[in-house]
Protein backbone atom coordinates (compact mmCIF):
# COMPACT_ATOMS: atom_id res chain seq x y z
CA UNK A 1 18.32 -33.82 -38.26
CA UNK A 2 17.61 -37.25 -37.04
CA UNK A 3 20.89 -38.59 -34.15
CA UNK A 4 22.80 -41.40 -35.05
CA UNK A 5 20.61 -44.70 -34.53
CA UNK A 6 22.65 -46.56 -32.16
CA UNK A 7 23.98 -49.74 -33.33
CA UNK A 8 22.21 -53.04 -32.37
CA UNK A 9 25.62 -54.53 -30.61
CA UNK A 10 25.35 -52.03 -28.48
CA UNK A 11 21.55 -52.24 -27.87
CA UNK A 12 22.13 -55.51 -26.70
CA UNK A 13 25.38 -54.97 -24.41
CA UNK A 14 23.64 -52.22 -22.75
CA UNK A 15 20.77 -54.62 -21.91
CA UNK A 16 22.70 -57.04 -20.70
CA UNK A 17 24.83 -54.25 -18.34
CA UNK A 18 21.50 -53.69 -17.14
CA UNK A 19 20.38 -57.11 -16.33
CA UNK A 20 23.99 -57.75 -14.72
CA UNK A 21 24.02 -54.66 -12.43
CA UNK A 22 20.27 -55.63 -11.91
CA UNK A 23 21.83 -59.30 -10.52
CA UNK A 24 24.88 -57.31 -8.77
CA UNK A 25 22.11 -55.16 -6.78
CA UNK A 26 19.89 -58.80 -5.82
CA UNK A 27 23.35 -60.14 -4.31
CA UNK A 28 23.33 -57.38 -2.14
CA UNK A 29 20.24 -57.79 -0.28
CA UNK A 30 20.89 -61.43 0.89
CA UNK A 31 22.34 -63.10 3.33
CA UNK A 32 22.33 -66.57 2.74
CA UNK A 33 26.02 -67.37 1.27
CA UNK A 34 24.51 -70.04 -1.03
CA UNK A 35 22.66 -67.28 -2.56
CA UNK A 36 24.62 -64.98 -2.82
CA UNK A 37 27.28 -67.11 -5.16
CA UNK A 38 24.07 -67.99 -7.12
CA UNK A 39 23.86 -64.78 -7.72
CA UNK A 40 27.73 -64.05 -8.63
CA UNK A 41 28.06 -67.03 -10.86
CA UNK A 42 24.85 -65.90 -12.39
CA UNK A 43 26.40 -62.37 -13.47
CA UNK A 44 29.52 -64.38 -14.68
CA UNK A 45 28.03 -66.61 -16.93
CA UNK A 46 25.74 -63.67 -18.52
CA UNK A 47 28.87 -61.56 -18.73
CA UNK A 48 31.14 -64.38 -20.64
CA UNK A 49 28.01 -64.88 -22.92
CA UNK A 50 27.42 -61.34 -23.38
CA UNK A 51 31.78 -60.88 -24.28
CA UNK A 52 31.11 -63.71 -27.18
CA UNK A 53 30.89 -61.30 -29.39
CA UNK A 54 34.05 -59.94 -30.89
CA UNK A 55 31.99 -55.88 -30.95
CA UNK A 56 31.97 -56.15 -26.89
CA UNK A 57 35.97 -55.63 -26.91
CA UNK A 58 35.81 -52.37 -27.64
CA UNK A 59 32.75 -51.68 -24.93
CA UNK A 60 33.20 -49.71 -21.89
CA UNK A 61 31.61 -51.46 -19.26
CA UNK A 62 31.96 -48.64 -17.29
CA UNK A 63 28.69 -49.17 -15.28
CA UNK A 64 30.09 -52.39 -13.83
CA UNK A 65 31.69 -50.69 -10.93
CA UNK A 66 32.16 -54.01 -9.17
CA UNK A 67 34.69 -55.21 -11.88
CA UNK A 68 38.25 -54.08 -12.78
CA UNK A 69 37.87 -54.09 -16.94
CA UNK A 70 42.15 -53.83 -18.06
CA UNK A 71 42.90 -53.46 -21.95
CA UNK A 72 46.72 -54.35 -22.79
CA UNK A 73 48.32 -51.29 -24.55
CA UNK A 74 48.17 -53.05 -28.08
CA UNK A 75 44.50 -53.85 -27.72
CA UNK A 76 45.55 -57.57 -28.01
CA UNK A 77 44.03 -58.65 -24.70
CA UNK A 78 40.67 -57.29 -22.34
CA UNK A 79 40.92 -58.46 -18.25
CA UNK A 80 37.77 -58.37 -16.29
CA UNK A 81 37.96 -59.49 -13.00
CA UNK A 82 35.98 -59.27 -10.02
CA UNK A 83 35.25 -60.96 -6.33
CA UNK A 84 32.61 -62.53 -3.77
CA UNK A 85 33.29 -62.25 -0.51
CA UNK A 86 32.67 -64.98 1.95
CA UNK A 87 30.99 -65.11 5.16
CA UNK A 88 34.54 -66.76 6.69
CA UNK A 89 36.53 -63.96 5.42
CA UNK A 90 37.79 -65.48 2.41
CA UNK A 91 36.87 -64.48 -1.17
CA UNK A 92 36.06 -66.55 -4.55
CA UNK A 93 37.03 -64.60 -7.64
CA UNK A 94 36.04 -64.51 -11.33
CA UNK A 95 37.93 -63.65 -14.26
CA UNK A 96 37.56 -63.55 -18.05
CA UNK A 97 40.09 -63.08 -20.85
CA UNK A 98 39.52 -61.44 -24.09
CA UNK A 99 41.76 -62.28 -26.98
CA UNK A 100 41.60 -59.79 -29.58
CA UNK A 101 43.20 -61.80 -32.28
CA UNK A 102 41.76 -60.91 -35.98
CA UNK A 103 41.02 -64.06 -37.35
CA UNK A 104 40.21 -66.17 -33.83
CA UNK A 105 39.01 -63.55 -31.58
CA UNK A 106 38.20 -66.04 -28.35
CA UNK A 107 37.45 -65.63 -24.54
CA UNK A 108 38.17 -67.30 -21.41
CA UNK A 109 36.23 -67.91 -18.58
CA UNK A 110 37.48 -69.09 -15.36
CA UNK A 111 37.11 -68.81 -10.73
CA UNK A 112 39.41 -69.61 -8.65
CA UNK A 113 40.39 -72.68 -7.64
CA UNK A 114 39.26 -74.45 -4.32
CA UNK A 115 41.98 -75.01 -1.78
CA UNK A 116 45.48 -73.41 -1.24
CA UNK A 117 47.99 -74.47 -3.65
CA UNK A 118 51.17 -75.29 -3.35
CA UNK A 119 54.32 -73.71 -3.89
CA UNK A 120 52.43 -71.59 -6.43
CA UNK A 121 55.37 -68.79 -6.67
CA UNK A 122 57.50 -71.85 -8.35
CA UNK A 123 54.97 -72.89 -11.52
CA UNK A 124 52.98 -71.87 -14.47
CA UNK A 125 49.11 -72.53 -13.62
CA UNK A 126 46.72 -73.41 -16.38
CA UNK A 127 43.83 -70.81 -16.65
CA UNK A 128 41.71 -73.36 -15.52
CA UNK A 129 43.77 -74.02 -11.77
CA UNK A 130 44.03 -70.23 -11.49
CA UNK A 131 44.65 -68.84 -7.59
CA UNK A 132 42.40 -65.69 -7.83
CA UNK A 133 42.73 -62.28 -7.73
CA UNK A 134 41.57 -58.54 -8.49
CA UNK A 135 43.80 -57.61 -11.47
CA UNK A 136 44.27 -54.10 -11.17
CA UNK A 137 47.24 -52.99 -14.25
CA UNK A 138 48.65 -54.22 -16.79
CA UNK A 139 51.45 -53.82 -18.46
CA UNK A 140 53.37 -54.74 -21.67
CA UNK A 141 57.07 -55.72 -23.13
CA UNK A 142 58.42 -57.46 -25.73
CA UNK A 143 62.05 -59.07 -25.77
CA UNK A 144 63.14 -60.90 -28.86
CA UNK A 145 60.03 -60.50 -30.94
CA UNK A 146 58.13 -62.43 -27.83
CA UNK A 147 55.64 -59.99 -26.12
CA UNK A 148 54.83 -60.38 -22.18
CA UNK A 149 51.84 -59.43 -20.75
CA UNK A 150 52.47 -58.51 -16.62
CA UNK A 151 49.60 -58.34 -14.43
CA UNK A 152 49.22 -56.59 -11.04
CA UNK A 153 47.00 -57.65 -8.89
CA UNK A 154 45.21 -57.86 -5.03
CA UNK A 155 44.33 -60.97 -3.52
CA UNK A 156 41.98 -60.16 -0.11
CA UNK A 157 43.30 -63.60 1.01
CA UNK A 158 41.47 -63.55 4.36
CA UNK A 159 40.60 -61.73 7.67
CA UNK A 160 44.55 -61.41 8.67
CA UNK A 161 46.54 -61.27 5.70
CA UNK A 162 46.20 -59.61 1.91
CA UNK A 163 48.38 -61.07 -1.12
CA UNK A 164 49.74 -59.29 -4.08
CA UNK A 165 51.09 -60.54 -7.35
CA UNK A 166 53.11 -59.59 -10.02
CA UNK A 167 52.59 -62.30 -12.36
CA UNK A 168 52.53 -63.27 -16.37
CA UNK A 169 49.84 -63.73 -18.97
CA UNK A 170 50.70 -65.68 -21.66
CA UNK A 171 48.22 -66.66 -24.56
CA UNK A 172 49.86 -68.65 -27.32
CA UNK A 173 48.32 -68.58 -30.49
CA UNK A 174 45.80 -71.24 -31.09
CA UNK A 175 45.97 -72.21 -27.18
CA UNK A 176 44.79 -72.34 -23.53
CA UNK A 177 46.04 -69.14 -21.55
CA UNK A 178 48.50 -69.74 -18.62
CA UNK A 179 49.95 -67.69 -15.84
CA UNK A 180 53.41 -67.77 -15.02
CA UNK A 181 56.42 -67.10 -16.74
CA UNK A 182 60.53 -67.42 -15.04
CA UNK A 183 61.57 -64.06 -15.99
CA UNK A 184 61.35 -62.59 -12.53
CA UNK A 185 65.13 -62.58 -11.41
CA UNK A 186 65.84 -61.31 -7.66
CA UNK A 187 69.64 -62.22 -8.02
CA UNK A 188 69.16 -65.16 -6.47
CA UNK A 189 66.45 -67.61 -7.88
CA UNK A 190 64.56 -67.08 -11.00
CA UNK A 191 60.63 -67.48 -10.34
CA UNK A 192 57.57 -67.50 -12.45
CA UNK A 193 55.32 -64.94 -10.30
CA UNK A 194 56.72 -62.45 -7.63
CA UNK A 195 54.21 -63.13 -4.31
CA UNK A 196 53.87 -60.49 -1.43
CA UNK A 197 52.22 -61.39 1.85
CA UNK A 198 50.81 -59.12 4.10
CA UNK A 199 48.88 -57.71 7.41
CA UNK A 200 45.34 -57.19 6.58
CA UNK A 201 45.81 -53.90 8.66
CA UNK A 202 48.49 -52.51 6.68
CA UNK A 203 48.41 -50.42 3.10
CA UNK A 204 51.31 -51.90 0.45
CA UNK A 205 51.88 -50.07 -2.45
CA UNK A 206 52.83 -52.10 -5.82
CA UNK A 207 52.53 -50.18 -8.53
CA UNK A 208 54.48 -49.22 -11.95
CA UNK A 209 55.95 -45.90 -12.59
CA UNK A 210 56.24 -45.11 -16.05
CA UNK A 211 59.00 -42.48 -15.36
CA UNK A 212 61.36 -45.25 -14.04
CA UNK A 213 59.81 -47.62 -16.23
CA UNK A 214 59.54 -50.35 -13.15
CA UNK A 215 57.13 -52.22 -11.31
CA UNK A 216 57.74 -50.09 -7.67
CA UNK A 217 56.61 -52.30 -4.21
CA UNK A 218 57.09 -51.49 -0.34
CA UNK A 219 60.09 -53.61 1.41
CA UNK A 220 57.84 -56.14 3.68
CA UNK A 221 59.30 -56.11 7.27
CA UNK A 222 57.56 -58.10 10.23
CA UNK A 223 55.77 -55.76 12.60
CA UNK A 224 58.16 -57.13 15.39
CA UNK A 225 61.42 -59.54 15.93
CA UNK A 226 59.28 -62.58 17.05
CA UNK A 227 56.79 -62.64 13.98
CA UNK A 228 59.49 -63.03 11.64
CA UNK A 229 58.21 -65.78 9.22
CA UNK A 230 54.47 -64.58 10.23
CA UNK A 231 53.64 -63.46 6.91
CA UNK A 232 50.21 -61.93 8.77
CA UNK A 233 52.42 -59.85 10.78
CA UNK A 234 54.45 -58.20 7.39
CA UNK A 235 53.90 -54.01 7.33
CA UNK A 236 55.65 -52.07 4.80
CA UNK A 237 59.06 -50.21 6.01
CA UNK A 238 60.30 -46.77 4.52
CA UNK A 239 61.79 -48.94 1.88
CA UNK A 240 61.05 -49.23 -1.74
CA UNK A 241 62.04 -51.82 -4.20
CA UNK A 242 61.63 -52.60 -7.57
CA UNK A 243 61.37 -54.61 -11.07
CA UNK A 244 62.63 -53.46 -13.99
CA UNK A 245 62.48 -55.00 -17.68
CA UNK A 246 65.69 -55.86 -18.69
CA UNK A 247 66.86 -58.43 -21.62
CA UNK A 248 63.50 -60.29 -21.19
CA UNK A 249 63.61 -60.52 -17.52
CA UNK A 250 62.04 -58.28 -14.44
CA UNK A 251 65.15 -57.83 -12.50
CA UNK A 252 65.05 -56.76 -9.03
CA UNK A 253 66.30 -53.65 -7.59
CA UNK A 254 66.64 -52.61 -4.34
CA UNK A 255 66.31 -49.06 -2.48
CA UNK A 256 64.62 -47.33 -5.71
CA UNK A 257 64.32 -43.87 -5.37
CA UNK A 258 61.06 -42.80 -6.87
CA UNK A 259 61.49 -38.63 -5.44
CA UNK A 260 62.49 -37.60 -8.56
């Protein structure tokens, strides 16, 4: 009995994995930084066009090891993100959004912006000024009938310090994407993104544990009295904190015990 003649979506996707792993492999094997982001924004424009279609949602994308591919828990939004390092240390990343909406399935396509912005902890950012990172989890709640979409993710920031963020996704219907929402409450301020700064050297955890049903981080100490302020000089202590979801905020806690 004759198999199952694959379906011509998925022809094409895996053609285009190919070709984009095919690009991936070229980037490696030159030096010249120039060409190397040639390269990179090469794969990301054949990736957004290949993610046009609405059949590509459900696609593994497995092969591309290079990315981190996230799918919310309601199937409502795909995150693919991915970096290039830099011959100074730094890194430009790439990102595209899937909205799975029935009638206006759309994508969006954006890098990170040029330049250090400031006091980005304290605003929403338009899609299109995003700060770049390596989204790595994602997780979902709802308060009110208004669902939030948290992201976790690593920023390799440069050759002495790493970044991590806990931050918000918000896609309103029939609009641009933005990151950012004030719903992080430490007791004190109210912030739209939760920012962690760190030695290069070190290992931070920030992860969520179901079982607690909280976003779970290392306490941030400097490695010594005098580098207090030094965010380069921040290692992780035998501390952990922690977010939970509580009447539409992530509220901090402090000294979580995650033994049991």
């Amino acid at each position: 009995m004759a198999g199952k003649r694959p379906d011509s979506t998925d022809v094409n996707l895996n053609k285009q994995v190919e070709k984009l792993n095919n690009l991936y492999a070229s980037s490696k094997t030159v030096s010249d930084q120039g060409l190397k982001e040639t390269y990179y924004d090469s794969v990301f424009f054949i990736f957004a066009n290949a993610l046009e279609t609405k059949a590509s949602f459900a696609f593994g994308f497995d092969s591309l090891k290079y990315m981190g591919h996230l799918t919310s828990q309601d199937n409502f939004l795909r995150v693919h993100s991915w970096n290039m390092p830099k011959s100074d240390g730094t890194h430009k990343y790439y990102c595209i959004v899937q909205v799975n909406q029935k009638k206006n399935y759309r994508i969006y396509s954006f890098t990170s912006t040029l330049g250090r912005q400031e006091n980005i902890e304290r605003k929403k950012v338009p899609y299109n000024q995003w700060y770049g990172a390596l989204y790595y989890d994602i997780i979902k709640t709802k308060h009110q009938g208004q669902e939030f979409y948290t992201l976790l993710g690593l920023d390799l920031n440069d050759l002495y310090s790493n970044k991590k963020y806990i931050d918000i996704i918000t896609v309103p219907d029939d609009y641009e994407p933005h990151f950012g929402e004030p719903v992080f409450n430490d007791g004190a301020t109210v912030r739209p993104r939760v920012i962690f700064e760190y030695s290069s050297r070190a290992q931070m955890t920030l992860r969520y544990e179901e079982k607690l049903k909280m976003i779970v981080f290392d306490h941030l100490v400097p490695i010594a009295e005098q580098y207090t302020g030094d965010p380069r000089f921040n290692v992780p202590d035998n501390a952990k904190n922690g977010y939970k979801w509580e009447n539409g905020s992530w509220v901090l806690h402090k000294d979580v015990d995650i033994s049991n």
